[in-house]
N, C-alpha and C. Protein backbone atom coordinates (compact mmCIF):
# COMPACT_ATOMS: atom_id res chain seq x y z
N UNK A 1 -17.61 -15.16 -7.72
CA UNK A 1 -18.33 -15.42 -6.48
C UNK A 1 -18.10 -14.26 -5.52
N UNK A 2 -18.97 -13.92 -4.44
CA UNK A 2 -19.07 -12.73 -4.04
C UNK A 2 -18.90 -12.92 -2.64
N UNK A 3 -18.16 -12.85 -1.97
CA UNK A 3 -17.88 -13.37 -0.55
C UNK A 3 -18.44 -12.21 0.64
N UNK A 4 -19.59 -12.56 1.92
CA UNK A 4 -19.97 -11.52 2.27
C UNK A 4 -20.35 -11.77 3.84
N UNK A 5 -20.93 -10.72 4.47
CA UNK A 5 -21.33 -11.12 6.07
C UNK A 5 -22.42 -10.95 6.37
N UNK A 6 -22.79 -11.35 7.27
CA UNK A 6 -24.17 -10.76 7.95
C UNK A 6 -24.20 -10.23 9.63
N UNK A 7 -24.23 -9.39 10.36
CA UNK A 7 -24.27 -9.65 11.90
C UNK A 7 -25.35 -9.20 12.18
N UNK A 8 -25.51 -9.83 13.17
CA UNK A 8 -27.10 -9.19 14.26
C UNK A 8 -26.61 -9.92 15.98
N UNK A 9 -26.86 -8.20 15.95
CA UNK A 9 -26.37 -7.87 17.27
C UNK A 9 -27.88 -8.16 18.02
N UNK A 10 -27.45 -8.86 19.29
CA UNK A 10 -28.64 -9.34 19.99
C UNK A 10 -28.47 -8.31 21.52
N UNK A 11 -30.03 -7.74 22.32
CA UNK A 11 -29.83 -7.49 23.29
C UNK A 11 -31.18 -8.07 24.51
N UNK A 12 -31.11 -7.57 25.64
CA UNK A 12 -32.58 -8.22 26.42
C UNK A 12 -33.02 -6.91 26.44
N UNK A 13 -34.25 -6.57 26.98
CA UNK A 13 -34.97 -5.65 26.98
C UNK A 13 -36.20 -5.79 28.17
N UNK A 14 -36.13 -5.70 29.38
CA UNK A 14 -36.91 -5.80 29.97
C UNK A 14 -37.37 -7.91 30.03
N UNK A 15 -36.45 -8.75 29.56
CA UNK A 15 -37.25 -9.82 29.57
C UNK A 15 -37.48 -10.65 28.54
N UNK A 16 -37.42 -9.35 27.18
CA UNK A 16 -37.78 -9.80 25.85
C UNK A 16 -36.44 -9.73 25.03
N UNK A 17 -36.16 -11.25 24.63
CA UNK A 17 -35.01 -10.87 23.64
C UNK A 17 -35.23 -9.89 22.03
N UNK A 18 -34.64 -9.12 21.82
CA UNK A 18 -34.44 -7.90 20.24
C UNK A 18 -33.09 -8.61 19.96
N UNK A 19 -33.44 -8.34 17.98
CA UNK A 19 -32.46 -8.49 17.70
C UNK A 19 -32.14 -7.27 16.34
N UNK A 20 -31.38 -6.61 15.98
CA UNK A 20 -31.26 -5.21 15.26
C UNK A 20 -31.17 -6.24 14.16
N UNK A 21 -32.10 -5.68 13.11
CA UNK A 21 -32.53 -5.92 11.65
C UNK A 21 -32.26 -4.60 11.00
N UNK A 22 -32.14 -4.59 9.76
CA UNK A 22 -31.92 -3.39 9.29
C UNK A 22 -32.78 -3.75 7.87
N UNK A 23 -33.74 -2.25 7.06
CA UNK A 23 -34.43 -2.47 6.04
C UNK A 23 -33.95 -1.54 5.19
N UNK A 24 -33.47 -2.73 4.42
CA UNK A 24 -32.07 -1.93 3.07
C UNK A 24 -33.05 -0.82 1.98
N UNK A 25 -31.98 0.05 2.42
CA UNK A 25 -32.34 1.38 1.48
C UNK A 25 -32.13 1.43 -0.02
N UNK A 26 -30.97 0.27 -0.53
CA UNK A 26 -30.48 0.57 -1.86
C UNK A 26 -29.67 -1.07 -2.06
N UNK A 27 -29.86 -1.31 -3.36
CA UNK A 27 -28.80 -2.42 -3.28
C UNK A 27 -29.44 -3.49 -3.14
N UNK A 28 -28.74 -4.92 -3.40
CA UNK A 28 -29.51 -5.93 -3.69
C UNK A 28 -30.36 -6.02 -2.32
N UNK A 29 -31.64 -7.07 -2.43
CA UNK A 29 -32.25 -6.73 -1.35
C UNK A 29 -33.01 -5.22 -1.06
N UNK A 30 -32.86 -4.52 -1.71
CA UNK A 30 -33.64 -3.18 -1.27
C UNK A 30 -35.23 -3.49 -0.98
N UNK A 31 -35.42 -2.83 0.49
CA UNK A 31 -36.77 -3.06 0.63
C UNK A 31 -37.25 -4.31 2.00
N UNK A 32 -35.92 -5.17 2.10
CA UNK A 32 -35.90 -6.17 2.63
C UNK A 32 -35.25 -5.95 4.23
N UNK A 33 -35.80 -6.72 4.71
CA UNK A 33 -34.91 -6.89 6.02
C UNK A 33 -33.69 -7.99 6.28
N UNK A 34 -32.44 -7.19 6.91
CA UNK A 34 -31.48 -8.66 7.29
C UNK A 34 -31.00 -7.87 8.41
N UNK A 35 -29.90 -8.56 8.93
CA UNK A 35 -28.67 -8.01 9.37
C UNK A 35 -27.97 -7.19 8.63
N UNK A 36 -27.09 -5.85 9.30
CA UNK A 36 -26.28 -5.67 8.81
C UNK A 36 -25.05 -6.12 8.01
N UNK A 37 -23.99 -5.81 6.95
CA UNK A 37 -23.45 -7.23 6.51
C UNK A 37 -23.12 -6.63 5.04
N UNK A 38 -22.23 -6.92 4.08
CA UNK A 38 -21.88 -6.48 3.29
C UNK A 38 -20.91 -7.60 2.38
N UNK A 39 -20.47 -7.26 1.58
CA UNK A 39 -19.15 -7.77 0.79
C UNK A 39 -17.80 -7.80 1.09
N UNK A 40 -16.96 -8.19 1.19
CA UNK A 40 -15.79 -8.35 1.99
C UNK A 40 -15.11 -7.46 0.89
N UNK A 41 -13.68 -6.19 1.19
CA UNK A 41 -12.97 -6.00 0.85
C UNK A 41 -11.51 -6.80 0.64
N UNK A 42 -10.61 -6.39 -0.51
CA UNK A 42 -9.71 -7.39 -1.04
C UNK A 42 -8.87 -7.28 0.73
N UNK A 43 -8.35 -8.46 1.16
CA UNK A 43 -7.13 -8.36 2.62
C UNK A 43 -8.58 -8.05 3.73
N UNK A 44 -9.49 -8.33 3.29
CA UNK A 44 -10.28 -8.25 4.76
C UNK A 44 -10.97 -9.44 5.13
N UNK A 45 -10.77 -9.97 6.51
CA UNK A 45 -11.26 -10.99 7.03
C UNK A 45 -12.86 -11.20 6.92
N UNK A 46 -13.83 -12.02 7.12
CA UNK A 46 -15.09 -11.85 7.05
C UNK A 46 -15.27 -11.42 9.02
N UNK A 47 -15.05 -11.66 9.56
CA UNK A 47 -14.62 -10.93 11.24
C UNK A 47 -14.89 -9.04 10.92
N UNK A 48 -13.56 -8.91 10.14
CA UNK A 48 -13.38 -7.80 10.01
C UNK A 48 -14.53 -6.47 8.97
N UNK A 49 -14.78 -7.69 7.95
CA UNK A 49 -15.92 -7.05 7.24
C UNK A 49 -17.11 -6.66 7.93
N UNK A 50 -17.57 -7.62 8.97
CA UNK A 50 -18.80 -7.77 9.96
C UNK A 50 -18.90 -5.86 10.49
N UNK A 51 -17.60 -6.45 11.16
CA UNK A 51 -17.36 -4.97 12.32
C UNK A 51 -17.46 -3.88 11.42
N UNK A 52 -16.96 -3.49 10.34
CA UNK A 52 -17.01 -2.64 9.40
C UNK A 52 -18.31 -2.03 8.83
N UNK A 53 -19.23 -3.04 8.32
CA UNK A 53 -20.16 -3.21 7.54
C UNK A 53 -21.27 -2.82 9.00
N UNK A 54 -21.36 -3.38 9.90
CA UNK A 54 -21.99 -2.82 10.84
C UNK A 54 -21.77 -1.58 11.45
N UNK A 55 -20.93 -1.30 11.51
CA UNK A 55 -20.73 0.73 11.81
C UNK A 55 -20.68 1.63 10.87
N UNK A 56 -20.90 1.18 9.74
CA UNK A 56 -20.85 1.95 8.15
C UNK A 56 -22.23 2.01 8.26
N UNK A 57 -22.59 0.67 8.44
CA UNK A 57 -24.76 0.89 8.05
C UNK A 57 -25.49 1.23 9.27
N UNK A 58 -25.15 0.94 10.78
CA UNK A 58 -26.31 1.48 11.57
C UNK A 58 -25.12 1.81 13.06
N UNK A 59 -23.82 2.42 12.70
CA UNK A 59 -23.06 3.26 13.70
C UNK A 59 -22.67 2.20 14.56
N UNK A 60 -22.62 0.95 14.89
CA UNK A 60 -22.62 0.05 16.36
C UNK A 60 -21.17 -0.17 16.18
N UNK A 61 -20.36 -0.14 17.21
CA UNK A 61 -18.65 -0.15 17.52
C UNK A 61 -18.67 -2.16 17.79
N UNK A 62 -18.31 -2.63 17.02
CA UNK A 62 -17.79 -4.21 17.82
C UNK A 62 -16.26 -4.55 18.02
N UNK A 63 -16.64 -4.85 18.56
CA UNK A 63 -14.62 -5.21 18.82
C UNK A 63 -14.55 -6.80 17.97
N UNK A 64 -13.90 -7.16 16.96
CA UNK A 64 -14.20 -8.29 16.24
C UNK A 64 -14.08 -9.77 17.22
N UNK A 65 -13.23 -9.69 18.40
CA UNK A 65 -13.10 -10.86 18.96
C UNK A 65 -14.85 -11.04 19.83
N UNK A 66 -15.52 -10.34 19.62
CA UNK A 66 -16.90 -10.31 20.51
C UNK A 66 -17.70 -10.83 19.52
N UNK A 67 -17.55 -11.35 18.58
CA UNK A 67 -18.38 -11.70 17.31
C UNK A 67 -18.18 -13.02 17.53
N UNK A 68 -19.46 -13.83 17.48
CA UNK A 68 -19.85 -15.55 17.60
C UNK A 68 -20.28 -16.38 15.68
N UNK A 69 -19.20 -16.68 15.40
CA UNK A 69 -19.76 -16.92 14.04
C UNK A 69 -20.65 -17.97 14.03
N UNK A 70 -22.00 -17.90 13.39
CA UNK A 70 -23.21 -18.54 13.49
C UNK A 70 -23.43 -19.54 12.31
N UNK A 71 -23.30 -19.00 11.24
CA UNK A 71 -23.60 -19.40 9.90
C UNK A 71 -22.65 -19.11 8.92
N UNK A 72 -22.53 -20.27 7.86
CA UNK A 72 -22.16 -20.22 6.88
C UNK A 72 -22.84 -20.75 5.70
N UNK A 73 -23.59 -19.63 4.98
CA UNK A 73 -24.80 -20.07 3.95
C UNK A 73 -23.69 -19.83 2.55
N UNK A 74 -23.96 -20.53 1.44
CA UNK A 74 -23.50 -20.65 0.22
C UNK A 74 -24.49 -20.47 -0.91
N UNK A 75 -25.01 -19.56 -1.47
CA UNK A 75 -26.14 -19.24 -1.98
C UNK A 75 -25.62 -19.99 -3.44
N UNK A 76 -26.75 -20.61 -4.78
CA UNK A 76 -26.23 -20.87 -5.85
C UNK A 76 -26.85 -20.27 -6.53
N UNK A 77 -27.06 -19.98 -7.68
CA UNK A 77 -28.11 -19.39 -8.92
C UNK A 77 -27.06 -19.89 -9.99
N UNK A 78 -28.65 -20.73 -10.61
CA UNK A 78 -28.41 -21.70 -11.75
C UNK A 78 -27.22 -22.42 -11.71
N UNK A 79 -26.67 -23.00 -10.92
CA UNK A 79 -25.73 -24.12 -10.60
C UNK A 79 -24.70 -23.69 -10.37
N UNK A 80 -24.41 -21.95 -10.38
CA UNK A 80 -23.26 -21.96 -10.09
C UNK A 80 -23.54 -20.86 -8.65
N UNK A 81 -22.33 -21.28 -8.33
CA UNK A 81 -21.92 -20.81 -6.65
C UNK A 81 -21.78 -18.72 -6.78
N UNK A 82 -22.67 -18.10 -5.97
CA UNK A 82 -22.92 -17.03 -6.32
C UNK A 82 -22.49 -16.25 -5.00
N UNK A 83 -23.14 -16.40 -4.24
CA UNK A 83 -22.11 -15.77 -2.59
C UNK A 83 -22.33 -16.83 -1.67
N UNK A 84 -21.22 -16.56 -0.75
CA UNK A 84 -20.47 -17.81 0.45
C UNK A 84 -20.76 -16.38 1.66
N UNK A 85 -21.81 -16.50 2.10
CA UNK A 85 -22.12 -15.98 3.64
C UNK A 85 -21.81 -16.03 4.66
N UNK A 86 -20.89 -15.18 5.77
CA UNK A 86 -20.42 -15.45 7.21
C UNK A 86 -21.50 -14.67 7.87
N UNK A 87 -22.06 -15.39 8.66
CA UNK A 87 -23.19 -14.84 9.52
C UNK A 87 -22.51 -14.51 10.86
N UNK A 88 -22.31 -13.51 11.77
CA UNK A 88 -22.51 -13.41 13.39
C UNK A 88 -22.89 -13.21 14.00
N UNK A 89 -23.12 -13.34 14.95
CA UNK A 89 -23.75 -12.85 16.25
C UNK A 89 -23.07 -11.97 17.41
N UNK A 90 -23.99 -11.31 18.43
CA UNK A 90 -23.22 -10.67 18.85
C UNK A 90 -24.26 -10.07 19.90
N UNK A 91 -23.59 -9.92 21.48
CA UNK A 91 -24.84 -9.50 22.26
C UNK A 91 -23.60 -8.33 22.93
N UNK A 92 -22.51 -8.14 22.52
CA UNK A 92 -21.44 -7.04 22.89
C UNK A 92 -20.98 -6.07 21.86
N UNK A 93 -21.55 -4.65 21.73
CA UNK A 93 -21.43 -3.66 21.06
C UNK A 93 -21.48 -2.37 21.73
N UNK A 94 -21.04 -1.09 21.02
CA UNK A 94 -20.81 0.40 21.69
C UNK A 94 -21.88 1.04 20.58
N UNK A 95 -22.76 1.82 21.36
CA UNK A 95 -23.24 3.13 20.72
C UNK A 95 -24.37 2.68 20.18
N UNK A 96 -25.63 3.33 19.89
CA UNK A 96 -26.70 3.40 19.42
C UNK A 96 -27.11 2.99 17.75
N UNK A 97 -28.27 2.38 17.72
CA UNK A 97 -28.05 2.27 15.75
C UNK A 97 -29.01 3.48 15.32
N UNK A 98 -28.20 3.69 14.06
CA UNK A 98 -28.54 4.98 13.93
C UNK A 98 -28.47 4.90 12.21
N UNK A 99 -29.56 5.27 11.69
CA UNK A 99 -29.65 5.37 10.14
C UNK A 99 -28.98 6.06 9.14
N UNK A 100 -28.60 5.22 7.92
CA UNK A 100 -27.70 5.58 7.21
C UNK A 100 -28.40 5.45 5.33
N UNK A 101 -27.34 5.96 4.52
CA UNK A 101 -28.23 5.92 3.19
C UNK A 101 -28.48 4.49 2.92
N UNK A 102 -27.95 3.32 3.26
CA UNK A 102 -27.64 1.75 2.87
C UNK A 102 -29.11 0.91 3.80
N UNK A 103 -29.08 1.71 5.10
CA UNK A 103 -29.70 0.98 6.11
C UNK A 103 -30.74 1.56 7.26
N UNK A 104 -31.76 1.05 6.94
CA UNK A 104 -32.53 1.73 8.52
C UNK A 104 -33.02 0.93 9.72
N UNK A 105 -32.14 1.26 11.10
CA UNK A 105 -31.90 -0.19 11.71
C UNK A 105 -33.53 -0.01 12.83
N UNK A 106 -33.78 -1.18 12.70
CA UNK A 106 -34.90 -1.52 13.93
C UNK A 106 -34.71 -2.67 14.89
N UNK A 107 -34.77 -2.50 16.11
CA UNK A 107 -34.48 -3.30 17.27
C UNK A 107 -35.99 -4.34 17.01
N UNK A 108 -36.59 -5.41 16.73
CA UNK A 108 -37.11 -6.38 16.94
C UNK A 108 -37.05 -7.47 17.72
N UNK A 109 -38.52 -7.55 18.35
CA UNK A 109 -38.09 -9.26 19.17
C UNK A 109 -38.40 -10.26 18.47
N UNK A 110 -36.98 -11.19 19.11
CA UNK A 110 -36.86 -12.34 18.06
C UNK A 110 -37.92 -12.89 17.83
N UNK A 111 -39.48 -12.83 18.87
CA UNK A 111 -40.26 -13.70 18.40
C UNK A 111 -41.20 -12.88 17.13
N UNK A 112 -41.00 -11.99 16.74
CA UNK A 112 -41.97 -10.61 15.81
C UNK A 112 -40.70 -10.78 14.66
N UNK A 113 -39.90 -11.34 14.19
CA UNK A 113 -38.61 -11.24 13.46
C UNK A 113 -39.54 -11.67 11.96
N UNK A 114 -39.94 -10.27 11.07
CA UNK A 114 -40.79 -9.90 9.86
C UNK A 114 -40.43 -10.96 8.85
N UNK A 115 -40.70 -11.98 8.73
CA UNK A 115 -40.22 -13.04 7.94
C UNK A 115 -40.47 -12.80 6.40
N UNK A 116 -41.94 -12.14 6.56
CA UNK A 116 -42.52 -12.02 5.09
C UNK A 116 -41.78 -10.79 4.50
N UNK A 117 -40.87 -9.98 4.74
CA UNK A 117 -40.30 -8.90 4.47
C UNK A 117 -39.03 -9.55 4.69
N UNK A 118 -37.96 -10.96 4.76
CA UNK A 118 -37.19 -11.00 4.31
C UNK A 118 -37.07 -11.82 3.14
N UNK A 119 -35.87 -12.33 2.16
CA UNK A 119 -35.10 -13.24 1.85
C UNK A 119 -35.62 -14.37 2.00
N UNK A 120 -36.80 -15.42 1.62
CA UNK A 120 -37.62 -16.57 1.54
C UNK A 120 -36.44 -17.49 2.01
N UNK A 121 -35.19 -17.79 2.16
CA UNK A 121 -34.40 -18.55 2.92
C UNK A 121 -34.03 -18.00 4.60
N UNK A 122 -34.57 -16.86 4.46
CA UNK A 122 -33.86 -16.69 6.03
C UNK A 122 -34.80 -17.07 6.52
N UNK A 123 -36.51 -17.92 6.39
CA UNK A 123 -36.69 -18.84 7.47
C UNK A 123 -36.50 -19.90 8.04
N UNK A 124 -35.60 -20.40 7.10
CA UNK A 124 -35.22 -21.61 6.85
C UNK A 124 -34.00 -21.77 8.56
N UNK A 125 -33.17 -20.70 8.04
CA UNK A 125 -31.90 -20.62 9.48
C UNK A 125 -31.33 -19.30 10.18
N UNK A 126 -32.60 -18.45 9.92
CA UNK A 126 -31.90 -17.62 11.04
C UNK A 126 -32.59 -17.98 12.21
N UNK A 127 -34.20 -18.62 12.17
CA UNK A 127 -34.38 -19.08 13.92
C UNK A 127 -33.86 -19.84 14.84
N UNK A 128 -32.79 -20.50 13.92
CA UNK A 128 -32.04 -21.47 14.47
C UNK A 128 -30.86 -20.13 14.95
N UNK A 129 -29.91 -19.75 14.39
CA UNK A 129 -29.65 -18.53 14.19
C UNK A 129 -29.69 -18.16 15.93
N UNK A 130 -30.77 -17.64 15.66
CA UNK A 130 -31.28 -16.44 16.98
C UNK A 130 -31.62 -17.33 17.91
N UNK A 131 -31.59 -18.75 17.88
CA UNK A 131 -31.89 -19.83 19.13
C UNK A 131 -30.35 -19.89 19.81
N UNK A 132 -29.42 -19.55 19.12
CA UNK A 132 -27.95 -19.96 19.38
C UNK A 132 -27.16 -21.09 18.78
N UNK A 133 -27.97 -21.92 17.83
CA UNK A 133 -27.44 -22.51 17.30
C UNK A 133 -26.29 -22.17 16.20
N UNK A 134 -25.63 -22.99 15.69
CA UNK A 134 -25.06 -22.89 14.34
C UNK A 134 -25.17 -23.22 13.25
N UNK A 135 -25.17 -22.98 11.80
CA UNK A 135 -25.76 -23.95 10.59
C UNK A 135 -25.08 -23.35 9.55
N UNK A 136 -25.10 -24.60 8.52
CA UNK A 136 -24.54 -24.89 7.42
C UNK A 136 -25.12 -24.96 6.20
N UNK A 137 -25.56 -23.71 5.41
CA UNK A 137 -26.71 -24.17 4.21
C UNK A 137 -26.15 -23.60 2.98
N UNK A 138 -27.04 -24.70 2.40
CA UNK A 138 -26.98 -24.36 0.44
C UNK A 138 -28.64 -24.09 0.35
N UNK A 139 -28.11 -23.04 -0.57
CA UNK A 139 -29.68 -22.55 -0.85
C UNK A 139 -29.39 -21.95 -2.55
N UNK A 140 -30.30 -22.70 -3.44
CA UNK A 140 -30.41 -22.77 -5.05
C UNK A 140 -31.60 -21.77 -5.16
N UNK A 141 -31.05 -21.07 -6.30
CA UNK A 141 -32.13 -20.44 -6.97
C UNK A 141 -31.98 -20.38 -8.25
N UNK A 142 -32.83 -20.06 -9.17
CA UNK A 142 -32.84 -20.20 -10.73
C UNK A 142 -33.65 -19.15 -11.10
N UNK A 143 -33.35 -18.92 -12.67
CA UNK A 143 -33.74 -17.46 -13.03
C UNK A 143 -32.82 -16.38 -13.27
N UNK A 144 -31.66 -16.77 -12.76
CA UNK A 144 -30.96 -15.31 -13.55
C UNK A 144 -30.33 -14.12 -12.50
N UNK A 145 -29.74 -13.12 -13.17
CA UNK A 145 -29.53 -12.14 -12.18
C UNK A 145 -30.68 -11.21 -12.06
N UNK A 146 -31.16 -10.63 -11.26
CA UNK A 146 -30.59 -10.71 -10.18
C UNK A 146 -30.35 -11.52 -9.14
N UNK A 147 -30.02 -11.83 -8.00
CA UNK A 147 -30.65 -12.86 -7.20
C UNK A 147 -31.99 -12.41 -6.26
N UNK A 148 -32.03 -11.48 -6.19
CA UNK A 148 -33.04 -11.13 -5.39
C UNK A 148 -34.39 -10.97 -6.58
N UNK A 149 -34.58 -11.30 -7.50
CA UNK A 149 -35.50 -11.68 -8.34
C UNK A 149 -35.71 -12.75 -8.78
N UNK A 150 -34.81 -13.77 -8.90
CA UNK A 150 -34.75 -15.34 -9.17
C UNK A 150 -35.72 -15.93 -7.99
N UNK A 151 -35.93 -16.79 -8.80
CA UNK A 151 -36.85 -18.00 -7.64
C UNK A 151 -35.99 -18.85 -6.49
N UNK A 152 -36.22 -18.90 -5.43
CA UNK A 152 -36.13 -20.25 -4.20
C UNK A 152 -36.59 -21.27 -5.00
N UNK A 153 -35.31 -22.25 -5.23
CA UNK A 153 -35.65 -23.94 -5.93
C UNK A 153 -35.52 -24.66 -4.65
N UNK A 154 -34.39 -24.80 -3.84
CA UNK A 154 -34.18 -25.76 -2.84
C UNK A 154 -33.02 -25.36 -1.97
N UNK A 155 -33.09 -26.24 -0.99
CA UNK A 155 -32.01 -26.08 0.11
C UNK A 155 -31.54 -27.62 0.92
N UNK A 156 -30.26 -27.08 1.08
CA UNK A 156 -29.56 -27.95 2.74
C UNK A 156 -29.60 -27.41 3.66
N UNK A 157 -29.80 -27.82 4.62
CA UNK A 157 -29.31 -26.96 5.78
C UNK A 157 -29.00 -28.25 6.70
N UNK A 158 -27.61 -27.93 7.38
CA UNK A 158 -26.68 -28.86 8.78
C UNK A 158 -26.88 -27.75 9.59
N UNK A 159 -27.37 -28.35 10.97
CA UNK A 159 -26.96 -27.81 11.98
C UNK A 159 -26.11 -28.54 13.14
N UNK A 160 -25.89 -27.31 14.32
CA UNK A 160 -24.85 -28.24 15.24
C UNK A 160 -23.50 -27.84 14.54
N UNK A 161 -23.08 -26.77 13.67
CA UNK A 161 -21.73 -26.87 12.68
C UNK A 161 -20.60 -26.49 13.62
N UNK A 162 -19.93 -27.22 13.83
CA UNK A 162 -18.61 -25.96 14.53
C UNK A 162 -17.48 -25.22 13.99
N UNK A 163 -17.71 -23.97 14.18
CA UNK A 163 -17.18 -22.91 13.93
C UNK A 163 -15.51 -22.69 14.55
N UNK A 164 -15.14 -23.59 15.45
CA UNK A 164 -14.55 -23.57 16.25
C UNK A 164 -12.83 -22.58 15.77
N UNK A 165 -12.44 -23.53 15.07
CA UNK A 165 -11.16 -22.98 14.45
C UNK A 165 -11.38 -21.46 13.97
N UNK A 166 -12.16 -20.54 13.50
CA UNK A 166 -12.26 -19.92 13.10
C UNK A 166 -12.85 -18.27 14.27
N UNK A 167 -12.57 -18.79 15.33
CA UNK A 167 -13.13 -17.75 16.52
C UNK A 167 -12.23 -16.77 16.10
């Protein structure tokens, strides 16, 4: 099982909420839009992976206690448990996003957020997501590896989750 993060750093803009998406250069997902976000190293927190994985792919400095954990998605393919997702949020960061070989970051408003260019589950809970909520999902797919070629079979999704212990 592949343990991993996601962040998207939120800002205002004149009025209009953006939120930095990034459209993966290489790697599962290539082609796609998410958050920045990666695989956790062995002794690294998913906090710590966030902050990492976000200044590796589009330069942004977070200080990990400024990170709001949002989501925790559990992806399956073919019944078995394939990656356990820490999603964050975040409207406090240093420095500009700036493109890298992994990632090319674009500031979007949440209401323009390219759905058909992501991950057929991230409509499911990132608008909840980017509303401020919190959520809790299983999301099945079948077909095989890769996952990003397997089919969307079904989902849970809880919202309202608290994250609390884990700030």
């Amino acid at each position: 099982m592949i343990e991993a993060t996601l962040c998207f750093p939120r800002r205002d803009v004149d009025g209009t909420e953006e939120v930095l998406l990034i459209e993966k250069r290489r790697g599962l997902g290539e082609g796609w839009y998410n958050g920045p976000g990666g695989k956790l190293e062995a002794g690294e927190t998913p906090r710590e992976c966030a902050v990492r994985e976000t200044r590796e792919e589009v330069g942004l400095e977070i200080d990990p206690a400024d990170l709001e954990k949002a989501a925790e998605l559990d992806f399956r393919l073919d019944g078995e448990r394939h990656t356990l997702c820490h999603v964050f949020r975040t409207r406090t960061f240093a420095g500009e996003p700036r493109p890298s070989p992994e990632a090319r970051p674009e500031w979007v408003a949440v209401e323009a957020v390219p759905y058909d260019r992501m991950w057929e589950d991230d409509r499911l809970w990132l608008p909840a997501v980017l509303a401020g909520e919190t959520v809790a999902g299983e999301f099945r797919f079948v077909g095989g590896e890769p996952l990003d070629e397997a089919d969307f079979a079904d989902h849970a999704l809880e919202r309202g989750v608290s994250f609390a212990d884990e700030r």
